[in-house]
PDB file of N, CA and C in Angstrom:
ATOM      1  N   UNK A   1      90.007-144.977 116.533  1.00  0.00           N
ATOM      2  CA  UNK A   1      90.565-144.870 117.857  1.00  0.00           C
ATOM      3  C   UNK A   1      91.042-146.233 118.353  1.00  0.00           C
ATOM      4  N   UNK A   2      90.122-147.005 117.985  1.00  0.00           N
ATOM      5  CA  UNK A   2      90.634-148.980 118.470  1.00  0.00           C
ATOM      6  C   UNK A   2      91.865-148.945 118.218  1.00  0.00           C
ATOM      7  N   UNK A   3      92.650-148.887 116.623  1.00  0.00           N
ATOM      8  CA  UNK A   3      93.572-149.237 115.746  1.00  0.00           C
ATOM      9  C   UNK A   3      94.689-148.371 116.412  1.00  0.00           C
ATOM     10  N   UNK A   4      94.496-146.834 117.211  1.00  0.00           N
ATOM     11  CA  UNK A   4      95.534-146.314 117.508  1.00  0.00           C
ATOM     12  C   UNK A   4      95.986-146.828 119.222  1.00  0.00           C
ATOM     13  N   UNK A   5      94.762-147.727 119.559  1.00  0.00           N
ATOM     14  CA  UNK A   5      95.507-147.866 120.721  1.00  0.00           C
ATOM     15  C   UNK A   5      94.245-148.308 121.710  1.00  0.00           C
ATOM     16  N   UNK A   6      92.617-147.083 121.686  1.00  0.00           N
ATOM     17  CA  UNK A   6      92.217-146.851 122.334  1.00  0.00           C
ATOM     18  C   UNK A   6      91.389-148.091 123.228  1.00  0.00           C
ATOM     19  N   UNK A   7      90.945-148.183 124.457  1.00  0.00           N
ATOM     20  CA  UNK A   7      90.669-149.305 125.376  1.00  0.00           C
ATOM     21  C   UNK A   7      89.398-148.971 125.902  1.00  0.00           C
ATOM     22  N   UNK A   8      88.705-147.743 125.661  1.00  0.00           N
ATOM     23  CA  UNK A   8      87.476-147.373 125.995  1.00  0.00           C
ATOM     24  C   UNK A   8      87.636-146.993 127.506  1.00  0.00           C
ATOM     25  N   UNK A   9      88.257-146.328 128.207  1.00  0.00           N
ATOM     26  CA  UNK A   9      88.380-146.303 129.334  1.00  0.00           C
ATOM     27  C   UNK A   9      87.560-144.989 129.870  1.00  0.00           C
ATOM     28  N   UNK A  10      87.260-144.444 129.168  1.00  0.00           N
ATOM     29  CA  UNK A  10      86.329-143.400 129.385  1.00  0.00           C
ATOM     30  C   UNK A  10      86.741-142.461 130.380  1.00  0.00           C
ATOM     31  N   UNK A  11      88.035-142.337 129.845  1.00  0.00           N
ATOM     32  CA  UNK A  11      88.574-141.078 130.953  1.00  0.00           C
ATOM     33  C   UNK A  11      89.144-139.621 129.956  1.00  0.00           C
ATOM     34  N   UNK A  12      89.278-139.922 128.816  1.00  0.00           N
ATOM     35  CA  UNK A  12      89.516-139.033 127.754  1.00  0.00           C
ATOM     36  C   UNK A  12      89.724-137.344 127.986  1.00  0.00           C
ATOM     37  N   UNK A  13      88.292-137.122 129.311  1.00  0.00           N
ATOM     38  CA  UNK A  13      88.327-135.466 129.534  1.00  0.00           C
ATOM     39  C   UNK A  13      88.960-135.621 131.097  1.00  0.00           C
ATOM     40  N   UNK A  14      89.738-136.208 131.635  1.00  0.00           N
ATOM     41  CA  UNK A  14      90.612-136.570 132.516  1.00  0.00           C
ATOM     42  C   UNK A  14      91.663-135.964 132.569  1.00  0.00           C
ATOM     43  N   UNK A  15      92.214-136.273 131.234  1.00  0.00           N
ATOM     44  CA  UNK A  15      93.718-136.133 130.848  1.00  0.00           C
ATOM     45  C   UNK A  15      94.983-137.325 130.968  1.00  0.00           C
ATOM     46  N   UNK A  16      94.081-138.259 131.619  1.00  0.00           N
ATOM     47  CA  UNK A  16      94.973-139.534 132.229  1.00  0.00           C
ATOM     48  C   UNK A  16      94.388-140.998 131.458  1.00  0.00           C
ATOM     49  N   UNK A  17      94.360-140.443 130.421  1.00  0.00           N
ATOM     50  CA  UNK A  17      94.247-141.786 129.042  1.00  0.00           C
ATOM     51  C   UNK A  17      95.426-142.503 129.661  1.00  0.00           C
ATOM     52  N   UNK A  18      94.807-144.071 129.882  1.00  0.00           N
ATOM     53  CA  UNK A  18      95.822-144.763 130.188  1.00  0.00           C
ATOM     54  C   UNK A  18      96.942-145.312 128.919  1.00  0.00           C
ATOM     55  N   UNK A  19      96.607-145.277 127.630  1.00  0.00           N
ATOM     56  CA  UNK A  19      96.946-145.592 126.689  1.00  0.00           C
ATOM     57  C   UNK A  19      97.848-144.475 126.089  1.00  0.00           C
ATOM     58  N   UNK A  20      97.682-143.834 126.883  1.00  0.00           N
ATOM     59  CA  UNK A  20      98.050-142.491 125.820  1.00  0.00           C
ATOM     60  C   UNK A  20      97.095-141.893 124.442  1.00  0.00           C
ATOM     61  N   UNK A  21      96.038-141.922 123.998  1.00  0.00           N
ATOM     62  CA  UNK A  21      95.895-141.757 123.094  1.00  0.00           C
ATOM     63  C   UNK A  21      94.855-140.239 123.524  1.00  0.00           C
ATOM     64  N   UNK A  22      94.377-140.015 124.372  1.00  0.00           N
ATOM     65  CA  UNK A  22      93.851-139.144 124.783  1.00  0.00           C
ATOM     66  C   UNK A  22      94.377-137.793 125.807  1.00  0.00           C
ATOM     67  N   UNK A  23      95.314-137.627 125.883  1.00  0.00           N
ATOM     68  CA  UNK A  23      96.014-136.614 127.108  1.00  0.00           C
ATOM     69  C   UNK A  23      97.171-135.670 125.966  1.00  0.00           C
ATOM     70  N   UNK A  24      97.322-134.635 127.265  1.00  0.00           N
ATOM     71  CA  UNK A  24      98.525-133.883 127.161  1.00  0.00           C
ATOM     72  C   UNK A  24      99.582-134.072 127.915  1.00  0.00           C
ATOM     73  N   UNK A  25      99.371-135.170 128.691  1.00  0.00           N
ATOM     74  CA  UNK A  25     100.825-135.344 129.309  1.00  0.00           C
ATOM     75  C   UNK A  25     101.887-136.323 128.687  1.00  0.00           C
ATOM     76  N   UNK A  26     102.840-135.561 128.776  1.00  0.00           N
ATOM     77  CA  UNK A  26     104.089-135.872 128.428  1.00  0.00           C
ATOM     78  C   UNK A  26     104.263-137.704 128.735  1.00  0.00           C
ATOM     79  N   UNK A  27     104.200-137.566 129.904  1.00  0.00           N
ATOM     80  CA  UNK A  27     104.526-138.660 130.484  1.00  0.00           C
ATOM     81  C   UNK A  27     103.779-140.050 129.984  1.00  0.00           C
ATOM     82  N   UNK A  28     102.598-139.905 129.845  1.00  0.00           N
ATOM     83  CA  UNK A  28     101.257-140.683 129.223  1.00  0.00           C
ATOM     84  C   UNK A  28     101.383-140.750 127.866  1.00  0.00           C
ATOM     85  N   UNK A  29     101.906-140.121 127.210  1.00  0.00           N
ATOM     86  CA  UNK A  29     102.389-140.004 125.825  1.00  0.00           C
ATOM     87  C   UNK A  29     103.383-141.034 125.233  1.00  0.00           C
ATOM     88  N   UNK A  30     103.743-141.042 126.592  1.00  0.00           N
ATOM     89  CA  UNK A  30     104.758-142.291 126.010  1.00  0.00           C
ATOM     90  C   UNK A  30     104.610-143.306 125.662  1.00  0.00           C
ATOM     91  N   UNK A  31     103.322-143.778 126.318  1.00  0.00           N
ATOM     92  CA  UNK A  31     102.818-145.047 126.118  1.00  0.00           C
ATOM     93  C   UNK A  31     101.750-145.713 124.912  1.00  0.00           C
ATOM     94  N   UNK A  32     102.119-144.163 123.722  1.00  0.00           N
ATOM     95  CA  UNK A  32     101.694-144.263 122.246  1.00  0.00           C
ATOM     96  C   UNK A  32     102.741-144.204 121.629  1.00  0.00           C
ATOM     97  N   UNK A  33     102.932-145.460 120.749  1.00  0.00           N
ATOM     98  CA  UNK A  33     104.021-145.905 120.101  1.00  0.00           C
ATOM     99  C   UNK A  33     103.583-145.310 118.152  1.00  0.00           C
ATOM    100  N   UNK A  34     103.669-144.280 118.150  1.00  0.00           N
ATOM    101  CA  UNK A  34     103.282-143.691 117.115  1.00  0.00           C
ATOM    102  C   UNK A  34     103.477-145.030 116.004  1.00  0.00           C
ATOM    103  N   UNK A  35     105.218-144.743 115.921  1.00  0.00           N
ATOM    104  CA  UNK A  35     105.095-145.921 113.953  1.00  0.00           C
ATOM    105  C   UNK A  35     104.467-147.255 114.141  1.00  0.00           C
ATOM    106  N   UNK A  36     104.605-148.057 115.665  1.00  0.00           N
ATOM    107  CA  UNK A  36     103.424-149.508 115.489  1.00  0.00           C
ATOM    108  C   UNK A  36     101.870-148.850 114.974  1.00  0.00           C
ATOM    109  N   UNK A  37     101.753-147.632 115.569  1.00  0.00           N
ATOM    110  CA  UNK A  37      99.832-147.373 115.587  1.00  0.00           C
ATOM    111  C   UNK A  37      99.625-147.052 114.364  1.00  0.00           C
ATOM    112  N   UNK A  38     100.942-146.752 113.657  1.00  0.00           N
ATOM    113  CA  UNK A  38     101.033-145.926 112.152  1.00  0.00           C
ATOM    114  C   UNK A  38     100.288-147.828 111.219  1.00  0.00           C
ATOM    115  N   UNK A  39     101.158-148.235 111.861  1.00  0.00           N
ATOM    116  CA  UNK A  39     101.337-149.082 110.582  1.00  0.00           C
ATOM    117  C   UNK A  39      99.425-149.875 110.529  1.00  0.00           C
ATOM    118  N   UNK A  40      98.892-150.017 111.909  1.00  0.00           N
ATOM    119  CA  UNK A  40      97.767-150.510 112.156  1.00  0.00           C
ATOM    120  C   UNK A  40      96.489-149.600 112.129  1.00  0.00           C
ATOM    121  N   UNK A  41      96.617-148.005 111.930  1.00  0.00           N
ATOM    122  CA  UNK A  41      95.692-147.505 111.196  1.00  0.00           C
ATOM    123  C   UNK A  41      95.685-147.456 110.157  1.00  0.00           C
ATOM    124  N   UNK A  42      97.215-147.685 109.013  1.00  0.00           N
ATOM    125  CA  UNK A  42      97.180-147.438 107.863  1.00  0.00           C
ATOM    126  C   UNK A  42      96.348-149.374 107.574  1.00  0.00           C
ATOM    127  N   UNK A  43      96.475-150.387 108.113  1.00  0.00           N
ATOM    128  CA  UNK A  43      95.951-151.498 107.993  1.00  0.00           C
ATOM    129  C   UNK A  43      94.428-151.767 107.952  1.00  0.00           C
ATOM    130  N   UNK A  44      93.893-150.505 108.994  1.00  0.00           N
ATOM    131  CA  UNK A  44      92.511-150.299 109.636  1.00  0.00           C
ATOM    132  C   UNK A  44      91.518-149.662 108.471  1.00  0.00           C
ATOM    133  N   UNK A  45      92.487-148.831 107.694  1.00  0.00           N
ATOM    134  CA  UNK A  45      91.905-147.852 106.814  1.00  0.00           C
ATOM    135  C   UNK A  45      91.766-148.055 105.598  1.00  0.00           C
ATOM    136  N   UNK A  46      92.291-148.685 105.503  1.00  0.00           N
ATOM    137  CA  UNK A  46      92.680-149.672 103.961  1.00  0.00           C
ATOM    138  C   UNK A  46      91.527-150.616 103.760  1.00  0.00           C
ATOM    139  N   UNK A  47      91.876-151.285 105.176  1.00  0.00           N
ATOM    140  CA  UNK A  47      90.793-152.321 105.093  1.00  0.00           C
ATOM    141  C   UNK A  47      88.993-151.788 105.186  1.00  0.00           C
ATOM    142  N   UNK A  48      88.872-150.631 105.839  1.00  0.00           N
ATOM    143  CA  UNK A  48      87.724-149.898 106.062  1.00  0.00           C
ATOM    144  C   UNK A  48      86.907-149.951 104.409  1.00  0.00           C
ATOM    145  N   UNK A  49      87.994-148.998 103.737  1.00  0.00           N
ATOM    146  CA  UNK A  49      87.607-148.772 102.691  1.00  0.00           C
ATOM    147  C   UNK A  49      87.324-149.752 101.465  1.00  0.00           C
ATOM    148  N   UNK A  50      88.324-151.003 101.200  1.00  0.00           N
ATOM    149  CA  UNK A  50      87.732-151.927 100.823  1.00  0.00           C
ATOM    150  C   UNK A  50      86.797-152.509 101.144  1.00  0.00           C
ATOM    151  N   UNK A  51      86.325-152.333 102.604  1.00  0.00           N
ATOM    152  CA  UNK A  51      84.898-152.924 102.629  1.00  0.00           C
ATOM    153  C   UNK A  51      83.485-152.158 102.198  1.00  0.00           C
ATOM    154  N   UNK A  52      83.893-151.021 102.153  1.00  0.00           N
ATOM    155  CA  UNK A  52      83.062-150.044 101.477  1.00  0.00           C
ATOM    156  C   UNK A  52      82.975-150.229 100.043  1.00  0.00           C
ATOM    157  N   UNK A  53      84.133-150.576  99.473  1.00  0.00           N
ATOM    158  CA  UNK A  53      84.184-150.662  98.301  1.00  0.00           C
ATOM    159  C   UNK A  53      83.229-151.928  97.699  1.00  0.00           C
ATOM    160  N   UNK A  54      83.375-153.079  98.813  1.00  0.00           N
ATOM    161  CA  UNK A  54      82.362-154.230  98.293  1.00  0.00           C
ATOM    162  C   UNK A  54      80.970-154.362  98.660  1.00  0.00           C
ATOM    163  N   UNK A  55      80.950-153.083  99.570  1.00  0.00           N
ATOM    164  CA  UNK A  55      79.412-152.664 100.130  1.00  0.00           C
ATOM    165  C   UNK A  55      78.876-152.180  98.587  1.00  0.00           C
ATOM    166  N   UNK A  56      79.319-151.151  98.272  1.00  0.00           N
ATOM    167  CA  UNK A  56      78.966-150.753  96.860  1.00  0.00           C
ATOM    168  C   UNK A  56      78.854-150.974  95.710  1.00  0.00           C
ATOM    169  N   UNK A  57      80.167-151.750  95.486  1.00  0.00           N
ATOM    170  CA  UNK A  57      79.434-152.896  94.336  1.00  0.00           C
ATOM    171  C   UNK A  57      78.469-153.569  94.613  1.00  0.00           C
ATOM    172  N   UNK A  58      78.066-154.219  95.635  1.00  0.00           N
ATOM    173  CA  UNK A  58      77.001-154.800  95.851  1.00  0.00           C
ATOM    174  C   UNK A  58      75.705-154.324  95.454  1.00  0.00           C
ATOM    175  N   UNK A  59      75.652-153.184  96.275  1.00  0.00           N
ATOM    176  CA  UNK A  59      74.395-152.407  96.011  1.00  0.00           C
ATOM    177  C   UNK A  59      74.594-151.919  94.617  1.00  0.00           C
ATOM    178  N   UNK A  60      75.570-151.866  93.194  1.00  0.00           N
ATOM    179  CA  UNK A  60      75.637-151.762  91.891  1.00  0.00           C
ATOM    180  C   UNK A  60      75.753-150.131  91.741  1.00  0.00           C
ATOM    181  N   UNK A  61      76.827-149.418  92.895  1.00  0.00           N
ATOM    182  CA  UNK A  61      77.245-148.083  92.735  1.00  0.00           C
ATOM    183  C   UNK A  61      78.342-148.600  92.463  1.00  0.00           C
ATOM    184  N   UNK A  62      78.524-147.253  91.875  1.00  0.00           N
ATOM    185  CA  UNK A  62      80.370-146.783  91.870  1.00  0.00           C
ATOM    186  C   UNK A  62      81.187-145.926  92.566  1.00  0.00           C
ATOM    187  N   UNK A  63      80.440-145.236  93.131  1.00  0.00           N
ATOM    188  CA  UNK A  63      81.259-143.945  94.076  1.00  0.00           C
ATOM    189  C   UNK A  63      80.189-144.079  95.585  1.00  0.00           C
ATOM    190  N   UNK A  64      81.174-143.876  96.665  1.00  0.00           N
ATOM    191  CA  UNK A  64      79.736-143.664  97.969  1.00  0.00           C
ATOM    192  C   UNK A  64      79.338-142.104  97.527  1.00  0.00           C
ATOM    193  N   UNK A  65      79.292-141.134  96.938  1.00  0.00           N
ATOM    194  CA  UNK A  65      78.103-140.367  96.543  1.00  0.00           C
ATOM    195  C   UNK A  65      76.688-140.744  96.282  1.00  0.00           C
ATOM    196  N   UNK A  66      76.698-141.593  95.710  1.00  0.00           N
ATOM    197  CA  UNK A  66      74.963-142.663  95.530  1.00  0.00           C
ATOM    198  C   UNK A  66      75.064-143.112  96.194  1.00  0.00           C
ATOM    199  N   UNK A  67      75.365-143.432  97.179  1.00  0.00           N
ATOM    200  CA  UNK A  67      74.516-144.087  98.540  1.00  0.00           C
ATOM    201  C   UNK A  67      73.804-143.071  99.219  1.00  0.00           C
ATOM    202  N   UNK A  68      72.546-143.596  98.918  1.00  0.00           N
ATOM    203  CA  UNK A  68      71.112-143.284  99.414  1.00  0.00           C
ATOM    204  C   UNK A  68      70.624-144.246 101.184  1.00  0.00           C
ATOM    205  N   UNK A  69      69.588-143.174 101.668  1.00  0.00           N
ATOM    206  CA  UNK A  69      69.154-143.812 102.621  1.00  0.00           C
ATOM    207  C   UNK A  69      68.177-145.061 102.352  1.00  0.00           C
ATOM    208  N   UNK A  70      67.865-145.588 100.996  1.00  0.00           N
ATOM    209  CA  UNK A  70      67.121-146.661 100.488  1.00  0.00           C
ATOM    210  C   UNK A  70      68.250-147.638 100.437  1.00  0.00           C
ATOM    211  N   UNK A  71      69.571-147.454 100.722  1.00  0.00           N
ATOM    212  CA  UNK A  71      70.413-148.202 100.060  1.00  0.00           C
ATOM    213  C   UNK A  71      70.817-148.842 101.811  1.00  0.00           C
ATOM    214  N   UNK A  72      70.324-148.543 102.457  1.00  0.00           N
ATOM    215  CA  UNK A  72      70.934-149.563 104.345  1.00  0.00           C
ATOM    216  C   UNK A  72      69.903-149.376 104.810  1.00  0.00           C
ATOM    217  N   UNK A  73      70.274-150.672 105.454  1.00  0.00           N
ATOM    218  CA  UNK A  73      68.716-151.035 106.435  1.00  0.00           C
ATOM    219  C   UNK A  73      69.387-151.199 107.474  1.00  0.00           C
ATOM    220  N   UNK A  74      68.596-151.261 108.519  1.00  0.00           N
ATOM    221  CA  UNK A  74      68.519-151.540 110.056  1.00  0.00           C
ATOM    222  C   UNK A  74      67.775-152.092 111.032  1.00  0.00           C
ATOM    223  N   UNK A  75      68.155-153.431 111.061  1.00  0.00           N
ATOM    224  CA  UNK A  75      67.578-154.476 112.049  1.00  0.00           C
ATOM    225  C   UNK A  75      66.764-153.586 113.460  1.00  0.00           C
ATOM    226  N   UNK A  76      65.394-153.565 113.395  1.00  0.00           N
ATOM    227  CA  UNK A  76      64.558-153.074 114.933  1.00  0.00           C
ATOM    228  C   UNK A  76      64.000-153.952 115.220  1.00  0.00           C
ATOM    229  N   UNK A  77      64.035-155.004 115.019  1.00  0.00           N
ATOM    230  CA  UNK A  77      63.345-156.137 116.232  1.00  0.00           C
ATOM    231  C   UNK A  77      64.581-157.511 116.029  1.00  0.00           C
ATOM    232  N   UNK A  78      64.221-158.815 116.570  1.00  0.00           N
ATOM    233  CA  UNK A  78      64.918-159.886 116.091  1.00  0.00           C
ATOM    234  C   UNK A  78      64.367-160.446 114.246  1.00  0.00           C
ATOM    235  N   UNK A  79      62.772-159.875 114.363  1.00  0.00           N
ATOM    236  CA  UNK A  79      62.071-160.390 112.967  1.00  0.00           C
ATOM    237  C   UNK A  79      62.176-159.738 111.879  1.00  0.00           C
ATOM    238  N   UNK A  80      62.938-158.029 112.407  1.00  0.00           N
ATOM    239  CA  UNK A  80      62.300-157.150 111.603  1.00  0.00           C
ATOM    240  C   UNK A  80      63.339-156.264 110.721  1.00  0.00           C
ATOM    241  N   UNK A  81      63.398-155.874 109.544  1.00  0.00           N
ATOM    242  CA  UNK A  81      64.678-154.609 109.282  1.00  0.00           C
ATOM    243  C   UNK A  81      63.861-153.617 108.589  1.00  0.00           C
ATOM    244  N   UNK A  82      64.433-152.783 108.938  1.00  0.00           N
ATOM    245  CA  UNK A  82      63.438-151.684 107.627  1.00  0.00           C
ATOM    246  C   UNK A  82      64.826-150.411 106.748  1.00  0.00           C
ATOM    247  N   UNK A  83      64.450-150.136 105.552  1.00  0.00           N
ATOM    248  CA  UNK A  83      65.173-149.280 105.245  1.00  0.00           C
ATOM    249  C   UNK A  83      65.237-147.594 105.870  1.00  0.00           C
ATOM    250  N   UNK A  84      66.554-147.093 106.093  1.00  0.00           N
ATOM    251  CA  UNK A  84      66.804-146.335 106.436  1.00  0.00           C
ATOM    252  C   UNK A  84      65.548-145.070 105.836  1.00  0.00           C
ATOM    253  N   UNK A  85      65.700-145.071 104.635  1.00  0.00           N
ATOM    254  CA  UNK A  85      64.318-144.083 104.171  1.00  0.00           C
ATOM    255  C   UNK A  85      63.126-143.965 104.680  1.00  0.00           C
ATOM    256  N   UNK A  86      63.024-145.661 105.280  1.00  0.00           N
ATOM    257  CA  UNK A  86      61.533-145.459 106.424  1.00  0.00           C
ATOM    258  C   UNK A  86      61.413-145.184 107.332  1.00  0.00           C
ATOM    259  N   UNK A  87      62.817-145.243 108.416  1.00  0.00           N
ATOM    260  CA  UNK A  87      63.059-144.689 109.474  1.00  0.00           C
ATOM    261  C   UNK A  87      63.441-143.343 109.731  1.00  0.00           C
ATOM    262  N   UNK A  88      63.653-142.625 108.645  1.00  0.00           N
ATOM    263  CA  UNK A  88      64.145-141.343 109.140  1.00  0.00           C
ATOM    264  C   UNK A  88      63.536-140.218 108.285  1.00  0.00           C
ATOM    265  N   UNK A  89      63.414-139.066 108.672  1.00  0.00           N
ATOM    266  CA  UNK A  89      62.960-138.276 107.965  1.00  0.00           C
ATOM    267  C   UNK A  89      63.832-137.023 107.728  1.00  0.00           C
ATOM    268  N   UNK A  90      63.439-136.910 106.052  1.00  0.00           N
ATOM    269  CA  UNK A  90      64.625-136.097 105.588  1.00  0.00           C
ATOM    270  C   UNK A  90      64.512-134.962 105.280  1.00  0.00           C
ATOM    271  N   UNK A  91      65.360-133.757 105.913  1.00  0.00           N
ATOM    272  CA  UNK A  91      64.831-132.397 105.053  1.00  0.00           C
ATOM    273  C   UNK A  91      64.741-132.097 103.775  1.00  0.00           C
ATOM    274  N   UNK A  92      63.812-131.112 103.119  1.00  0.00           N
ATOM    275  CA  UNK A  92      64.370-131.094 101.447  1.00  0.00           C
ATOM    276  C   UNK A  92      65.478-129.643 102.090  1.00  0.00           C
ATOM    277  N   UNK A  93      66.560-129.499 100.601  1.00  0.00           N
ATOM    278  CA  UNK A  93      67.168-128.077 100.558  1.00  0.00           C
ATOM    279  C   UNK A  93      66.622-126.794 101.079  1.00  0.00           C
ATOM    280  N   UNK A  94      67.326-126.442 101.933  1.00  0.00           N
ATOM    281  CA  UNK A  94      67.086-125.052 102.078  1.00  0.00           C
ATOM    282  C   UNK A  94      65.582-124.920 103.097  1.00  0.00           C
ATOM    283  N   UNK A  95      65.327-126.088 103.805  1.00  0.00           N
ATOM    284  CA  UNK A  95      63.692-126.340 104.480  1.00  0.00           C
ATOM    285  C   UNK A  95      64.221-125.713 106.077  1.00  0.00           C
ATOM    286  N   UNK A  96      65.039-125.602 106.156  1.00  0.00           N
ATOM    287  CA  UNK A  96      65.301-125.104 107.679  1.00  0.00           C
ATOM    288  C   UNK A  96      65.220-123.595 107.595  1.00  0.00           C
ATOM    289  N   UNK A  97      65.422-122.481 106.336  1.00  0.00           N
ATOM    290  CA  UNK A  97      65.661-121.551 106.160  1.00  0.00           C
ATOM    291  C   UNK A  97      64.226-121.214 105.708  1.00  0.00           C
ATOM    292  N   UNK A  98      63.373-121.692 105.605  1.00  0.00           N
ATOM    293  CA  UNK A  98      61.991-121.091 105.360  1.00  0.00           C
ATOM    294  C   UNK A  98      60.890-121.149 106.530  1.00  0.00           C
ATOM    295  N   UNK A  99      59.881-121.160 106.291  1.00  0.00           N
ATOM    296  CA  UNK A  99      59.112-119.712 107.597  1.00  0.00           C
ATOM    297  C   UNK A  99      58.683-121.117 108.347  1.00  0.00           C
ATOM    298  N   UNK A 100      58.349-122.530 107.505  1.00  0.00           N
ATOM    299  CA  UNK A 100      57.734-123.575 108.665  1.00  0.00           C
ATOM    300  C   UNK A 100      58.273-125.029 107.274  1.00  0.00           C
ATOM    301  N   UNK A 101      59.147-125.855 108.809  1.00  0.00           N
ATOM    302  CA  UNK A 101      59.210-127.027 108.916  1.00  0.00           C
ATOM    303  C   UNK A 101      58.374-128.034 108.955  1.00  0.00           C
ATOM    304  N   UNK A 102      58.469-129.133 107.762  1.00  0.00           N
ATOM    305  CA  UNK A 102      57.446-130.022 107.727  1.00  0.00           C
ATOM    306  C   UNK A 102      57.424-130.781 108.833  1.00  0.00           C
ATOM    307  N   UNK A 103      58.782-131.451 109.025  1.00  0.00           N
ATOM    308  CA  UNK A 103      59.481-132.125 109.855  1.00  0.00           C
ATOM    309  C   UNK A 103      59.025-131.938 111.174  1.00  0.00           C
ATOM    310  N   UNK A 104      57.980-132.304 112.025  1.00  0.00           N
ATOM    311  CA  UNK A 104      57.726-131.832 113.432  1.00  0.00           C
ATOM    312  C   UNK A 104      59.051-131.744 114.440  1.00  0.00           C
ATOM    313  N   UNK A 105      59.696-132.850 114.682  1.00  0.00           N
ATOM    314  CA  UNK A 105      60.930-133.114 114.974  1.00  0.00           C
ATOM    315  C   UNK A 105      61.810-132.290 114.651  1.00  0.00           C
ATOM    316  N   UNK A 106      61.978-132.020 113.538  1.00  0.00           N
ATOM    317  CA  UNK A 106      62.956-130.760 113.188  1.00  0.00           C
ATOM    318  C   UNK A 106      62.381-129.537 113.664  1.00  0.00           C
ATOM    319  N   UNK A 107      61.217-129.274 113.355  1.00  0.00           N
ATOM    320  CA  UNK A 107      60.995-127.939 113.612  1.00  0.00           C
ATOM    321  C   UNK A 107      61.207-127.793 114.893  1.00  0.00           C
ATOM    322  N   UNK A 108      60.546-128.697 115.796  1.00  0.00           N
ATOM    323  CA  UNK A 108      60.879-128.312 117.355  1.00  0.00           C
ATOM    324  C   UNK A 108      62.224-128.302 117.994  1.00  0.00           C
ATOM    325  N   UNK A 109      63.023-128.857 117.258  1.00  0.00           N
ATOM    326  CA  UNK A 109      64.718-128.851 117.614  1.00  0.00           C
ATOM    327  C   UNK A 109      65.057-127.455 117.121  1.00  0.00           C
ATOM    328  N   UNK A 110      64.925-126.952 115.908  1.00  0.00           N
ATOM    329  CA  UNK A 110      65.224-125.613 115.121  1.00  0.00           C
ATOM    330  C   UNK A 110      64.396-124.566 116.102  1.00  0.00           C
ATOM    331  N   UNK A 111      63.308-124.783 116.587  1.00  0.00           N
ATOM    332  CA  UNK A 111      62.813-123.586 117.633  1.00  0.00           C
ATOM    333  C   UNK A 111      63.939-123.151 118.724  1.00  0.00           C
ATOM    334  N   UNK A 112      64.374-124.313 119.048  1.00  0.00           N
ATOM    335  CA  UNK A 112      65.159-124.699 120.696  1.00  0.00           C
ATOM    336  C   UNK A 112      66.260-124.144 120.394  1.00  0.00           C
ATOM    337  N   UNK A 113      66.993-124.270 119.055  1.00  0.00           N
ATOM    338  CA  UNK A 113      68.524-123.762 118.815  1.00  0.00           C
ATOM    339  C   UNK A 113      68.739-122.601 119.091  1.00  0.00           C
ATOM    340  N   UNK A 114      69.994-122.222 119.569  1.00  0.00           N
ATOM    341  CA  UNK A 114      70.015-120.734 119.765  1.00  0.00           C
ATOM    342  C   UNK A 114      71.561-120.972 119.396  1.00  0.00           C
ATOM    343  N   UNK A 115      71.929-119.478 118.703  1.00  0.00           N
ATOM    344  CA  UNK A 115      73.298-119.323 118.014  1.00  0.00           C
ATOM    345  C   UNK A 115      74.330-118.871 119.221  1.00  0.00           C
ATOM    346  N   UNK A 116      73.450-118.082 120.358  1.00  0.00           N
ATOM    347  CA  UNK A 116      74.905-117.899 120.924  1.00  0.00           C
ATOM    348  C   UNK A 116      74.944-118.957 122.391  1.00  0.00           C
ATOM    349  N   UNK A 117      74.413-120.104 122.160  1.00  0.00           N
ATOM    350  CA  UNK A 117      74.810-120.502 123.328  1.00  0.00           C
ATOM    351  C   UNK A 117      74.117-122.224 122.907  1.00  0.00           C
ATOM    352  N   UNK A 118      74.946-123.414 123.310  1.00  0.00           N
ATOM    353  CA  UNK A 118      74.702-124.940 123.321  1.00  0.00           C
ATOM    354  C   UNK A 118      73.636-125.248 123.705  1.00  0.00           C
ATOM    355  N   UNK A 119      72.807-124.157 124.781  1.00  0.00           N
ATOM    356  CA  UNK A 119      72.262-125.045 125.794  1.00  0.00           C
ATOM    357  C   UNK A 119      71.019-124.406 125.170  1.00  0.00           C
ATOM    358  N   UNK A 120      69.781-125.639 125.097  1.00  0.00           N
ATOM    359  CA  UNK A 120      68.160-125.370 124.031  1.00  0.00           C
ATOM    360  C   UNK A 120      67.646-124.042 124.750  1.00  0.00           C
ATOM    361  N   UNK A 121      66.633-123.750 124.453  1.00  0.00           N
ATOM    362  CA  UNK A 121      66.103-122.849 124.457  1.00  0.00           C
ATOM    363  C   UNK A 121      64.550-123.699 124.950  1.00  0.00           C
ATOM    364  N   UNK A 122      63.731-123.500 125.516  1.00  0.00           N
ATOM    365  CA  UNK A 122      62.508-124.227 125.809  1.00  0.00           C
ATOM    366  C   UNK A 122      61.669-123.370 124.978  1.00  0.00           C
ATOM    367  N   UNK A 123      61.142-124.869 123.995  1.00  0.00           N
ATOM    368  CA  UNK A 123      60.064-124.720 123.028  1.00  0.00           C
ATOM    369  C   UNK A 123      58.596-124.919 123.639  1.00  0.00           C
TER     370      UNK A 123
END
C-alpha cells in the first residue's frame, strides 16, 4: 500500500482516501497515477522478494516452504528474543475437527466461533 501511494490516513472506510488509493470516487481517483505506482510496486516487489531470498539462504533453505516457526525470532524485551516456536502455539492437522483442543486458547476461540454470524458467541 506505501509503494502505491498510501499515507496512512486512516480514512479508507470513508471513501475520501486523500491519495486516491482507497475510494470509489471518480474524482479522488485521479490523484492515483497508476503507471508511476506501476513502476514503484513493481520496484517494491522485486525488492521484497530478494530480500526473502537472502533471508533464506541465510537460514540454508531453498524455497520459503521450509520456513519453520524455529526459523524467526522476535525481540520481547530490550535483552531478550525468543524463537517463534516458543512463542506460539501450534495446532497439529485436523486438531480443530476433533472432540477436544489441546490448545486452551484455541479451544476457547473455536467454542466462541459461530458460522453464521462474526460476532463470538460467549464461552
Amino acid at each position: 500500500m506505501f509503494a502505491v501511494g498510501c499515507i496512512q490516513s486512516q480514512s479508507c472506510h470513508t471513501n475520501r482516501c486523500p491519495t486516491g488509493v482507497a475510494t470509489q470516487d471518480p474524482l479522488r481517483q485521479r490523484a492515483l497515477v497508476v503507471p508511476d505506482k506501476a513502476e514503484r510496486v513493481y520496484h517494491f516487489h522485486r525488492n521484497t522478494l530478494h530480500a526473502l531470498s537472502e533471508m533464506l539462504a541465510a537460514a540454508g533453505l531453498t524455497h520459503p516452504e521450509q520456513l519453520e516457526a524455529h526459523h524467526l525470532v522476535r525481540r520481547v524485551s530490550d535483552t531478550e528474543i525468543r524463537l517463534y516456536s516458543q512463542l506460539h502455539v501450534f495446532l497439529q492437522p485436523g486438531e480443530l475437527l476433533a472432540s477436544e483442543i489441546k490448545a486452551e486458547f484455541y479451544g476457547r476461540m473455536w467454542r466462541m466461533a459461530q458460522a453464521g454470524s462474526f460476532a463470538p458467541a460467549h464461552a
